[in-house]
N, C-alpha and C. Protein backbone atom coordinates (compact mmCIF):
# COMPACT_ATOMS: atom_id res chain seq x y z
N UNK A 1 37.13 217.93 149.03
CA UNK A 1 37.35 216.63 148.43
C UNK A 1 36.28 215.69 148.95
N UNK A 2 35.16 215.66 148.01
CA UNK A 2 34.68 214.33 148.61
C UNK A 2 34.21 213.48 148.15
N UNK A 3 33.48 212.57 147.90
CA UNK A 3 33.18 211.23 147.32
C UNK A 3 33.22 211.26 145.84
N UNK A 4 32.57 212.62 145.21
CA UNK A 4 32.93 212.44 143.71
C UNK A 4 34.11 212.53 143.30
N UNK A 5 35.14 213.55 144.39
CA UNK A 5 36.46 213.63 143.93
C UNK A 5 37.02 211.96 144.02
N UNK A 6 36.70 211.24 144.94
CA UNK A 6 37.69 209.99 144.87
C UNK A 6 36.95 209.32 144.49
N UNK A 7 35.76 209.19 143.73
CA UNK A 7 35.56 207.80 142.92
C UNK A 7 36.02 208.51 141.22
N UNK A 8 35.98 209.72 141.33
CA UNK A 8 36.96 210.24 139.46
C UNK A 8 38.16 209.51 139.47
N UNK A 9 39.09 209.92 141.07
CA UNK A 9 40.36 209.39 141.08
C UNK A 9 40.46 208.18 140.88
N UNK A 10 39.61 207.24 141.53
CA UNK A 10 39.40 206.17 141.62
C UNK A 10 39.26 205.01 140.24
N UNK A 11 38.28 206.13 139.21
CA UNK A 11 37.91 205.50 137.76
C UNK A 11 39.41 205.98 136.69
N UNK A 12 39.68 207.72 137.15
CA UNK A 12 41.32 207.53 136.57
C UNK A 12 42.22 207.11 136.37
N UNK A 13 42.60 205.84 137.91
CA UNK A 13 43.27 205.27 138.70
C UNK A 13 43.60 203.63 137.76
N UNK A 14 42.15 203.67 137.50
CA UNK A 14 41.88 201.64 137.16
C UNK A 14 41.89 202.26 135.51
N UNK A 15 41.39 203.21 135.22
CA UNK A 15 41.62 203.77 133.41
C UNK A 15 42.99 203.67 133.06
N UNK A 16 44.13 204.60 134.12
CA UNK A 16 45.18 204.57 133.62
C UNK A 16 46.06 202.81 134.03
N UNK A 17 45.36 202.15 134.57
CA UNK A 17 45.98 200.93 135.31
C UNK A 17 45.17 199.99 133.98
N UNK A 18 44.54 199.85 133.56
CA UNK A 18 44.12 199.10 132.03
C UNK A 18 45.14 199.25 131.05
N UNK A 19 45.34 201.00 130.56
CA UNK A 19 45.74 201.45 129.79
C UNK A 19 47.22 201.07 129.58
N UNK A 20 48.10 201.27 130.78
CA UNK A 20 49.64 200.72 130.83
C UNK A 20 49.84 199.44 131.54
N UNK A 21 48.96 198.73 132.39
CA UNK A 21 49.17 197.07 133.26
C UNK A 21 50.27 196.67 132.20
N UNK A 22 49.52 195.80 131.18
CA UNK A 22 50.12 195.16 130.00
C UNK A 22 51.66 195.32 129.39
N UNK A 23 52.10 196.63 129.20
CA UNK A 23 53.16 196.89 128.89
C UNK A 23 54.17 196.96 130.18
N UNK A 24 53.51 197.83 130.87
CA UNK A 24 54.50 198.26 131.99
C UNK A 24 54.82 196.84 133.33
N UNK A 25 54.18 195.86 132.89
CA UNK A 25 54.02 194.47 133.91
C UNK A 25 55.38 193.88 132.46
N UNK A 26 55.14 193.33 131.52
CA UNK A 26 56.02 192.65 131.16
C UNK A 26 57.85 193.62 130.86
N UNK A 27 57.41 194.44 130.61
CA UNK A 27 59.07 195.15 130.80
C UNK A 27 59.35 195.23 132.42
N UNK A 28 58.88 195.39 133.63
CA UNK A 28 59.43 194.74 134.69
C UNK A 28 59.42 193.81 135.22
N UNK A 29 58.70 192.98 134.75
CA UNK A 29 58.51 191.67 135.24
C UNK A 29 60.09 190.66 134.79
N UNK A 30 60.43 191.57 133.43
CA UNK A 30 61.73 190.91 132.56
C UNK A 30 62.58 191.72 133.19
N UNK A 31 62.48 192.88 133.77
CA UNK A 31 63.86 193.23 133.91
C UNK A 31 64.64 192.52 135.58
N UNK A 32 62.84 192.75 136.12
CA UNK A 32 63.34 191.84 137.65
C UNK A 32 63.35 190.39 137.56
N UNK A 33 63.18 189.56 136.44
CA UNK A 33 63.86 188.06 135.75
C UNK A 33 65.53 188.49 135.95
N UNK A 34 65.93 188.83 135.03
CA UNK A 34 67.32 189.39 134.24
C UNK A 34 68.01 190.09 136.00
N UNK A 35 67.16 190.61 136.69
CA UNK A 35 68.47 190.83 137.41
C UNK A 35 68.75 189.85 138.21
N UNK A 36 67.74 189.13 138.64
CA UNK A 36 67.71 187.96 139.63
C UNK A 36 68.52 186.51 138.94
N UNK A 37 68.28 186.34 137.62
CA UNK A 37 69.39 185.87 136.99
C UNK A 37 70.29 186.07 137.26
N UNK A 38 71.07 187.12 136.85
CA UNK A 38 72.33 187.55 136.48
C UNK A 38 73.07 187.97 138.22
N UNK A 39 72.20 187.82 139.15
CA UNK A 39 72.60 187.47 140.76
C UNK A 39 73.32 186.60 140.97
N UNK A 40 72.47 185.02 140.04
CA UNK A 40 72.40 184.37 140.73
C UNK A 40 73.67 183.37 139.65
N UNK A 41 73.70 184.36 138.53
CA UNK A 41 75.37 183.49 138.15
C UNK A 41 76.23 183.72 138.79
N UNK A 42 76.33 185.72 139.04
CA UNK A 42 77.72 186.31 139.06
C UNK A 42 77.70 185.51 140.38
N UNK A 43 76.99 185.18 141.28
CA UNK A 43 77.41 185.10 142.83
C UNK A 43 76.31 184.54 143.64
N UNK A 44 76.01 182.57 142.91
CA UNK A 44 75.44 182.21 143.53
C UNK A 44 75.49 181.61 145.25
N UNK A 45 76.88 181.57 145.72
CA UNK A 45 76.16 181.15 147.30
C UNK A 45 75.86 182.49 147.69
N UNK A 46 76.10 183.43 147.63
CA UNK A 46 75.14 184.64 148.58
C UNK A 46 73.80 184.79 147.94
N UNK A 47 73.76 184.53 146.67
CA UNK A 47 72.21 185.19 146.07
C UNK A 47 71.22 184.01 145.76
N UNK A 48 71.63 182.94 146.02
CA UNK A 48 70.45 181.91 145.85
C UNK A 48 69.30 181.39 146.18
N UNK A 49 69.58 181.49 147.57
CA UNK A 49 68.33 181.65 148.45
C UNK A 49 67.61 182.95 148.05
N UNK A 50 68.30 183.90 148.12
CA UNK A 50 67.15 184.97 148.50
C UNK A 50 66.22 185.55 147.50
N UNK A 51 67.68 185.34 146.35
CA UNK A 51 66.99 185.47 144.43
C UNK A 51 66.06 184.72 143.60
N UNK A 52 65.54 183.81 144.33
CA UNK A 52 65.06 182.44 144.22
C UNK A 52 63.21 183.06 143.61
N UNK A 53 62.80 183.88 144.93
CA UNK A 53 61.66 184.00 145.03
C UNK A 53 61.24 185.18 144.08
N UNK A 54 62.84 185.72 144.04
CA UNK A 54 62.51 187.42 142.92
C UNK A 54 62.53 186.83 142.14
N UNK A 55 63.33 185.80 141.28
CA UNK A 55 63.05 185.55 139.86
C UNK A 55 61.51 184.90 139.75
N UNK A 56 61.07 184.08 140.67
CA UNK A 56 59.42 183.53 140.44
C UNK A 56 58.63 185.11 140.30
N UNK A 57 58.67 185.74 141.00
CA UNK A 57 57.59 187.41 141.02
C UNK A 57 58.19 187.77 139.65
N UNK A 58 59.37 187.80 139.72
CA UNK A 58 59.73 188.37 138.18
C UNK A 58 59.27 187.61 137.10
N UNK A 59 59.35 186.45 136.57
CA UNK A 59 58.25 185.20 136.08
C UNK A 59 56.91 185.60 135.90
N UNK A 60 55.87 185.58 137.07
CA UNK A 60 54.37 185.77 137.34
C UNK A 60 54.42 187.31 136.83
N UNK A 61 55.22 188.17 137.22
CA UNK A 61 54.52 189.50 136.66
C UNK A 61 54.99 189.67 134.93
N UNK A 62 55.83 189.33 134.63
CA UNK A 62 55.90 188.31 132.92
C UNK A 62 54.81 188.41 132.61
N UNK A 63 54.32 186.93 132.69
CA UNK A 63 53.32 186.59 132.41
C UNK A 63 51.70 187.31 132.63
N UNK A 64 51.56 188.00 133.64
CA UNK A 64 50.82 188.58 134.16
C UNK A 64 50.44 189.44 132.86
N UNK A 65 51.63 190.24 132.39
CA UNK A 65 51.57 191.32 131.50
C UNK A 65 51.18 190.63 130.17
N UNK A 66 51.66 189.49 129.60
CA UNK A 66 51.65 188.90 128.57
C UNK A 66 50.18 188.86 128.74
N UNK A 67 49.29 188.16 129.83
CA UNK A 67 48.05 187.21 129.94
C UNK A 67 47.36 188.80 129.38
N UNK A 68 47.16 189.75 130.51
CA UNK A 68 46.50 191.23 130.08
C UNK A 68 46.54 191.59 128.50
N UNK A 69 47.66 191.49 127.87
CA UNK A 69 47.78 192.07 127.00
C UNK A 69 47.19 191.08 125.79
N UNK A 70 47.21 189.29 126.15
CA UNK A 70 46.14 188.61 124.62
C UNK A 70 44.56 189.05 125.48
N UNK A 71 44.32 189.48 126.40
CA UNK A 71 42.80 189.60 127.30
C UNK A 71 42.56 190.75 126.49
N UNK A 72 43.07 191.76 126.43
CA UNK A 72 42.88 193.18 125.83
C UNK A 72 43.25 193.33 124.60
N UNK A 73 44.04 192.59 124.01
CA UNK A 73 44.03 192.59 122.47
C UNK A 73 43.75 191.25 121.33
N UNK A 74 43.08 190.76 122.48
CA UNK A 74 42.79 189.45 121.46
C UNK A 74 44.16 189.02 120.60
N UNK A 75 45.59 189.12 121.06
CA UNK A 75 46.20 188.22 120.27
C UNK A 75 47.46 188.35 121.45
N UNK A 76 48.58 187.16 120.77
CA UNK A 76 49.61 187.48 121.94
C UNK A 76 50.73 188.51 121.26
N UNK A 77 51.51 188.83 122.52
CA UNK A 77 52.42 189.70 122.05
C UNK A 77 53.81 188.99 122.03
N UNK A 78 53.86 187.81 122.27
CA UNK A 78 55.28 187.05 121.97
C UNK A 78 54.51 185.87 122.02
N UNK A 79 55.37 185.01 120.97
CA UNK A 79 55.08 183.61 120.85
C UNK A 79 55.58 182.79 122.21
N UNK A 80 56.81 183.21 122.61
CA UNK A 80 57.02 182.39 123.99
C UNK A 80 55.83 182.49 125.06
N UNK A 81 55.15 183.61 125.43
CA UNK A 81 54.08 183.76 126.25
C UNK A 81 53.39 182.61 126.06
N UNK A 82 52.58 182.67 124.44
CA UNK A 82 51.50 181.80 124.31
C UNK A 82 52.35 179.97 124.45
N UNK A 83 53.09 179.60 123.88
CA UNK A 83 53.72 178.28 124.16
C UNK A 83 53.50 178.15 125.81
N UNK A 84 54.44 178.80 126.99
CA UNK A 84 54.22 178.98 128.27
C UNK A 84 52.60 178.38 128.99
N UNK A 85 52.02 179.75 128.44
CA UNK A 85 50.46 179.32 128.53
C UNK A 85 49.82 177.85 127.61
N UNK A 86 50.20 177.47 126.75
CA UNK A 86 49.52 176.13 126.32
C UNK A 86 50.01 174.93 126.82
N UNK A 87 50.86 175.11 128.07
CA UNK A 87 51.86 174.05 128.41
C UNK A 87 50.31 173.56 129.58
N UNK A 88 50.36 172.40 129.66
CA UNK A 88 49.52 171.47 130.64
C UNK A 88 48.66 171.77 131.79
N UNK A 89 49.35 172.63 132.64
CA UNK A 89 48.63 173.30 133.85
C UNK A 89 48.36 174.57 133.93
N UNK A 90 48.82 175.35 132.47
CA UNK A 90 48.34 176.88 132.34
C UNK A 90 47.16 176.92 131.02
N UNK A 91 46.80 176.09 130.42
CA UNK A 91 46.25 176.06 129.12
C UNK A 91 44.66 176.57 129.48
N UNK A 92 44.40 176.34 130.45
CA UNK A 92 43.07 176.66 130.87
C UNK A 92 43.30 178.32 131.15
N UNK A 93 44.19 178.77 131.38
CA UNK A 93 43.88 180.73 131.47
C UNK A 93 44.49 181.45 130.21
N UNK A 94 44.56 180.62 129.25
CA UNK A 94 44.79 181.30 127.41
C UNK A 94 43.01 182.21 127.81
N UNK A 95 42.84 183.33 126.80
CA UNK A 95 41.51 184.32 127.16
C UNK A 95 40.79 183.44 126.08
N UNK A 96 39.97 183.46 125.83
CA UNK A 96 39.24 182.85 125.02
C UNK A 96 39.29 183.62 123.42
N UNK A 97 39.70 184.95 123.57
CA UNK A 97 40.19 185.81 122.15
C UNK A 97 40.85 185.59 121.45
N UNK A 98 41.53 184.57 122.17
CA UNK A 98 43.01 184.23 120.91
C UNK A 98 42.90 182.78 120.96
N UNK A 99 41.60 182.04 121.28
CA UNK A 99 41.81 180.21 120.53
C UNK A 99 41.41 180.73 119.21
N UNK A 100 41.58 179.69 118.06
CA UNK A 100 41.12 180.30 116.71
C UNK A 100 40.68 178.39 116.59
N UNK A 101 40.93 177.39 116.82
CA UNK A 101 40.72 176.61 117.00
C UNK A 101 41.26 175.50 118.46
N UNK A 102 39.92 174.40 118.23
CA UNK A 102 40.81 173.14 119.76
C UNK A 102 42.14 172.23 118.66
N UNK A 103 42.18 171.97 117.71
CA UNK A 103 42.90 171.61 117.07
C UNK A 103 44.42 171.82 117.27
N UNK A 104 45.72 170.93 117.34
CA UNK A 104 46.46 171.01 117.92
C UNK A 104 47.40 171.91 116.51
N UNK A 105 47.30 171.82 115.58
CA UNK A 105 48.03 172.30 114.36
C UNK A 105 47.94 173.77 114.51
N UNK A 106 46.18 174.40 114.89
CA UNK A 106 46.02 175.54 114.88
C UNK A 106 46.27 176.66 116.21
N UNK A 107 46.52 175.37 117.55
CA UNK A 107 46.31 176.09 118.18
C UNK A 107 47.47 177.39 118.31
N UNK A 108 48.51 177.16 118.10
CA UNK A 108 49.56 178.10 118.29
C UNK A 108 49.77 179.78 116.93
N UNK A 109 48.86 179.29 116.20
CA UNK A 109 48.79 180.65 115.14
C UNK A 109 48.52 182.37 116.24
């Protein structure tokens, strides 16, 4: 095993990490939302504090997956993503593939 074996692994590694990021980030990113939610109804004084920070990671890796996936396909894959992202302090990391105009009518197509 040596250097060519781990830079193949290495290019396999980030190939297959392109190929699924996108999908496989927003179906856990929602499912660790949804459980940290559903903590923090059934039984918020024990789970509030601690569920607090899983639902934000669960949130960011959301989004994470959403952002990858208009970066790599030039469009979004849910309209809530893109609203999220056009909100005030995220509007600046929309990819540049999916403005179609600066216009406020167009921007959400």
């Amino acid at each position: 095993m040596g250097l060519i074996w781990i830079a193949a692994v290495a290019a396999l590694a980030a190939l297959l990490l392109w190929w699924a990021f996108p999908t496989l980030a927003r179906i856990a990113g929602f499912l660790l939302a949804i459980d940290s939610l559903l903590a923090i109804v059934l039984a918020p004084a024990r789970s509030i504090p601690g569920k607090l920070p899983w639902l934000a990671l669960g949130l960011a890796v959301w989004l994470a997956g959403h952002w990858a996936y208009a970066f790599k396909h030039g469009a979004w894959a849910s309209p809530i993503a893109l609203r999220i992202f056009a909100l005030p302090g995220l509007h600046w990391m929309i990819p540049r593939a999916t403005l179609i105009h600066f216009d406020d009518r167009d921007y959400y197509r």
